[in-house]
Protein backbone atom coordinates (compact mmCIF):
# COMPACT_ATOMS: atom_id res chain seq x y z
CA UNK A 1 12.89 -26.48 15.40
CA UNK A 2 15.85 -23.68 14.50
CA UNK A 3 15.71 -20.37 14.43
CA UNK A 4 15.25 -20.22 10.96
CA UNK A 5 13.03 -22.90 10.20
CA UNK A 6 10.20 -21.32 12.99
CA UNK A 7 10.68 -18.02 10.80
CA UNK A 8 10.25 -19.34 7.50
CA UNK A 9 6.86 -21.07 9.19
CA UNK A 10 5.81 -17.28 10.58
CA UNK A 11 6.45 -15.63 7.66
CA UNK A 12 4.67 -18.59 5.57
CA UNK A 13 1.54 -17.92 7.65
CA UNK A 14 1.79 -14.10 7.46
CA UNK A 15 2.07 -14.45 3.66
CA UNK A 16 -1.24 -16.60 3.93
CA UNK A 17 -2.96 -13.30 6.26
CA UNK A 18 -1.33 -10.96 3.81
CA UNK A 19 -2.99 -13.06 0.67
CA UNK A 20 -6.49 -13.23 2.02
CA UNK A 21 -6.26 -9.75 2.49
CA UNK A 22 -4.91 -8.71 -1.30
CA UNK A 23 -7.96 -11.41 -2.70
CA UNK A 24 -9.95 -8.76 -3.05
CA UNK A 25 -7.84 -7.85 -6.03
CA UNK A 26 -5.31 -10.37 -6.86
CA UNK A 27 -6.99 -13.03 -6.06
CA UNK A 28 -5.22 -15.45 -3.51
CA UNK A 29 -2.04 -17.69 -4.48
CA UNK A 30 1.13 -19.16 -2.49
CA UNK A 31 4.53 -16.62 -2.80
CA UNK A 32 6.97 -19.09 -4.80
CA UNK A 33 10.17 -19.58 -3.87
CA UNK A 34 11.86 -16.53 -5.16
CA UNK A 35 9.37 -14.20 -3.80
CA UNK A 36 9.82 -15.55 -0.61
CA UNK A 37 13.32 -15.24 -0.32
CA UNK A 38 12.99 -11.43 -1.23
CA UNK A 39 10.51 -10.72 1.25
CA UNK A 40 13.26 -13.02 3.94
CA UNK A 41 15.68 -10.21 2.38
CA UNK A 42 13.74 -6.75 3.07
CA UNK A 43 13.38 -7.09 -1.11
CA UNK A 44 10.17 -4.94 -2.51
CA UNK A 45 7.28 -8.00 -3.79
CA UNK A 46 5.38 -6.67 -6.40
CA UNK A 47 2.72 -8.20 -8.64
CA UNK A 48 1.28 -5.71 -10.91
CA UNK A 49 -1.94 -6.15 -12.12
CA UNK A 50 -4.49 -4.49 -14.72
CA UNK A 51 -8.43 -4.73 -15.11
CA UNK A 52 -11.25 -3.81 -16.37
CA UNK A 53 -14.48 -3.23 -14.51
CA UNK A 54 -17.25 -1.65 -16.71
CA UNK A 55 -16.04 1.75 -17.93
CA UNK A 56 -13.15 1.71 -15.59
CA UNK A 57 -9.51 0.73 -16.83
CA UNK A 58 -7.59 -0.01 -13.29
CA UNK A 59 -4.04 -0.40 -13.14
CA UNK A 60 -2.01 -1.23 -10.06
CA UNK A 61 -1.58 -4.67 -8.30
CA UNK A 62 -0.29 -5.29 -4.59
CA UNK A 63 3.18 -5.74 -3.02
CA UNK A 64 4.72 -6.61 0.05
CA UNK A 65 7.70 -5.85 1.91
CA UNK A 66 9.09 -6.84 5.61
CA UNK A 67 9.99 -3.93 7.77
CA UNK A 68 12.66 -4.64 10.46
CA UNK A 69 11.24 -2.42 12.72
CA UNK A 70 8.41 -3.02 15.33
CA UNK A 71 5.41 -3.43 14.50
CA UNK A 72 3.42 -0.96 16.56
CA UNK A 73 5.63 1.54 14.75
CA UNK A 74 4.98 0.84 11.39
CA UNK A 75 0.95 0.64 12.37
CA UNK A 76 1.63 4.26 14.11
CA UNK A 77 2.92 5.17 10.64
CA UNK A 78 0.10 3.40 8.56
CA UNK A 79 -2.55 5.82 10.84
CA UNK A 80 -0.61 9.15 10.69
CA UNK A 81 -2.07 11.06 7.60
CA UNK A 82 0.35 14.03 8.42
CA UNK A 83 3.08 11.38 7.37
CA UNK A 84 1.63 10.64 3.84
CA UNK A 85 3.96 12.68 2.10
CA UNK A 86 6.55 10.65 2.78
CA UNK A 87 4.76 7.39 2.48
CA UNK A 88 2.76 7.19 -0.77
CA UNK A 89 4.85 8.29 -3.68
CA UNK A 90 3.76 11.40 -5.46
CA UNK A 91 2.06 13.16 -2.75
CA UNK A 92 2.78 16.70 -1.72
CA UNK A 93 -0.07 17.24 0.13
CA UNK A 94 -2.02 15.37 2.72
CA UNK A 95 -4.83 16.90 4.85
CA UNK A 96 -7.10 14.96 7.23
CA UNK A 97 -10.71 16.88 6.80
CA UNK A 98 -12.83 15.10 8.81
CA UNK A 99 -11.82 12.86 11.53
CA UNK A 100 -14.68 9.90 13.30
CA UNK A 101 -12.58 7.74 15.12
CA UNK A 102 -11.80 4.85 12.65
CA UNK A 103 -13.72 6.68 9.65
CA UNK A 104 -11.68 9.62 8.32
CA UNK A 105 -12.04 11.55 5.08
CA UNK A 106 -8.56 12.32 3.61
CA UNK A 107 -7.43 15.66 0.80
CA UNK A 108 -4.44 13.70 -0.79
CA UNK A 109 -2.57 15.79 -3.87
CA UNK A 110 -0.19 14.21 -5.91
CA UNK A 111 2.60 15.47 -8.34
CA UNK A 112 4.71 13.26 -10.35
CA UNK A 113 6.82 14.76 -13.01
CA UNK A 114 3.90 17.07 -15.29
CA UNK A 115 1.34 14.58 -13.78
CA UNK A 116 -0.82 16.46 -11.24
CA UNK A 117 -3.83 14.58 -9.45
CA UNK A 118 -5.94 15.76 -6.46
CA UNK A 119 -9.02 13.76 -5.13
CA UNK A 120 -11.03 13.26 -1.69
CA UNK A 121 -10.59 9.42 -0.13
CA UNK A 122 -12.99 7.75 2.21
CA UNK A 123 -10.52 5.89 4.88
CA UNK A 124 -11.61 2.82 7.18
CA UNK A 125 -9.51 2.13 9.97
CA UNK A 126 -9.77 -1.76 11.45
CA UNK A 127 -7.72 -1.56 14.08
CA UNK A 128 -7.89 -5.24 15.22
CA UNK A 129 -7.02 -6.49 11.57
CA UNK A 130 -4.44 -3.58 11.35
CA UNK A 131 -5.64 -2.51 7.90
CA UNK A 132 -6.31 0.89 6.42
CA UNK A 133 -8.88 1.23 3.63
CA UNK A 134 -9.28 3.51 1.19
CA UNK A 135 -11.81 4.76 -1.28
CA UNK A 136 -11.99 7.57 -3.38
CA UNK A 137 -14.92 10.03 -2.67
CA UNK A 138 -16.28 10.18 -6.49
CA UNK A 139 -19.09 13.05 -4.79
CA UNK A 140 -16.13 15.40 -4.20
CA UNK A 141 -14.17 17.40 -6.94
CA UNK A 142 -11.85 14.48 -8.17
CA UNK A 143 -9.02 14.22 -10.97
CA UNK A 144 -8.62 10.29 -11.30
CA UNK A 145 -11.64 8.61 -12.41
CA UNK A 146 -11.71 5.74 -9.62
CA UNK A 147 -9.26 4.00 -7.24
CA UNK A 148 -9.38 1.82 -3.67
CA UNK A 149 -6.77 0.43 -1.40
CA UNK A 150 -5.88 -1.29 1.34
CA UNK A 151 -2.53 -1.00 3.61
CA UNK A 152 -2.38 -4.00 5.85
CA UNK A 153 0.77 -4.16 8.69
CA UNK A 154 0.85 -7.94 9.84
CA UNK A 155 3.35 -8.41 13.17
CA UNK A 156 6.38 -10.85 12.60
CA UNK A 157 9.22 -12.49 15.05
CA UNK A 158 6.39 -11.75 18.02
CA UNK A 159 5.90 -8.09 16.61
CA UNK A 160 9.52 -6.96 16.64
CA UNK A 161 9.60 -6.75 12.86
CA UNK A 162 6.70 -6.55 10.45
CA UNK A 163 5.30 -7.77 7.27
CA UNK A 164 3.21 -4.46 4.84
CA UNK A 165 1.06 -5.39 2.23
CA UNK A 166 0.25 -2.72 0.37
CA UNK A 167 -3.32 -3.18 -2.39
CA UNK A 168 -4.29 -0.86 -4.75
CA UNK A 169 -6.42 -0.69 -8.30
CA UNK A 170 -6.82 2.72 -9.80
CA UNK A 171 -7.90 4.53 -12.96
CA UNK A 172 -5.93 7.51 -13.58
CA UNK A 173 -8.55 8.60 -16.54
CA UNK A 174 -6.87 10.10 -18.89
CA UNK A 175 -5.98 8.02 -21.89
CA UNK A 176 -2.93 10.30 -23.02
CA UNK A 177 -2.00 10.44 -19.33
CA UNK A 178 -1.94 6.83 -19.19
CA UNK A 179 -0.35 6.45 -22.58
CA UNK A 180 2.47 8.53 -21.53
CA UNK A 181 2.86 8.33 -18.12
CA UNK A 182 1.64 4.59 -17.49
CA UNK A 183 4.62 3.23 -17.11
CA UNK A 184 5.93 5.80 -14.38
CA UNK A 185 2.32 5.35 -12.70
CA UNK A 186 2.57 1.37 -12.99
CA UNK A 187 6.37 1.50 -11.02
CA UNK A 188 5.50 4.25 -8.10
CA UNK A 189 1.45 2.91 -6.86
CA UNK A 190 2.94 -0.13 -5.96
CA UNK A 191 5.83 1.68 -3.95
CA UNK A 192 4.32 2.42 -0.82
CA UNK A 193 5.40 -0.57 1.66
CA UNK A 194 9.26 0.69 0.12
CA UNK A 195 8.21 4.15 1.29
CA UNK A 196 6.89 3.07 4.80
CA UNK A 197 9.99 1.05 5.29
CA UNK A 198 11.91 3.37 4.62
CA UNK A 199 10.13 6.17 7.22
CA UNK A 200 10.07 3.20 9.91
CA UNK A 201 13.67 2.04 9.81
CA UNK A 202 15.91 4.11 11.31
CA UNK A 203 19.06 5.08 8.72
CA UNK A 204 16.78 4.14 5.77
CA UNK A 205 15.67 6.87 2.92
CA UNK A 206 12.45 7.36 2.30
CA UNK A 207 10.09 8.30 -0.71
């Protein structure tokens, strides 16, 4: 088998980890052809999504990206909250309050444009999946009415590179905000794999 053909197969299987991981919200289904060739080509995967769960109105989606950079590096990344600035789009501030091990509890504030958001976020660390969860603390002052996540860093070419697959459903709660803004919202929650890429490989700009 060729160098290329024994990629394509890792990178099919990762996309299989990557979709039983993103089920939770998307729901699982093969990458196509196209997609696959952008993720091959460092290319930003996106597939937005909206829902509605009760008196929630959840926007975001999940989207994937492969990070030529090692893969314990881009997991050191995905654990470092002081780093959140520069990974999640919008942020400006990003304090870690409490800290058990692999349960933390996370102060994230966002600004984007005259949008302004703060909330509390519940994070679960599984360390042998490589995933970061998220959850937003609804018993702590909060300005978006719900929102979870998932960051998942799966090794690729024996851990030298990896793949990021990056889930997220959120309401922002306001209906003007969301009227206005939506579309800005829509294009940076599903930015973050472009933001850790860009923080993990050297010579790249991040967010």
């Amino acid at each position: 088998m060729g160098r290329h053909a024994a990629a394509t197969g890792v990178l099919a299987a990762l996309c299989c980890v990557a979709l039983a991981a993103a089920a939770q919200d998307e729901g699982t289904r093969e990458f196509d052809a196209a997609e696959r060739r952008a993720l091959r080509a460092g290319e930003l995967v996106r597939r937005p999504r909206t829902r509605t769960e009760g008196r929630f109105r959840y926007l975001g989606g999940t989207s994937f990206i492969r990070v030529r950079a090692p893969h314990a590096r881009v997991w050191a990344l995905a654990l470092d909250t002081s780093r959140y600035t520069r990974l999640i789009p919008g942020v400006v501030e990003a304090r870690l309050i409490e800290d058990h091990g692999d349960t933390r509890l996370v102060y994230l504030r966002h600004q984007l444009s005259l949008v302004r958001a703060a909330y509390f976020a519940h994070v679960t660390i599984d360390r042998e999946a490589h995933t970061v969860h998220f959850e937003l603390d609804r018993s702590r002052p909060h300005d978006v009415r719900a929102g979870r996540g998932f960051l998942t860093v799966d090794p690729y070419r024996g851990g030298r590179e990896a793949i990021l697959t990056w889930g997220v459903m959120a309401d922002p709660g306001s209906s003007v905000v969301r009227g206005i803004f939506g579309g800005v919202i829509e294009d940076w929650i599903l930015k973050v794999p472009w933001c850790v890429r860009g923080a993990a490989e050297p010579g790249r700009e991040g967010c």
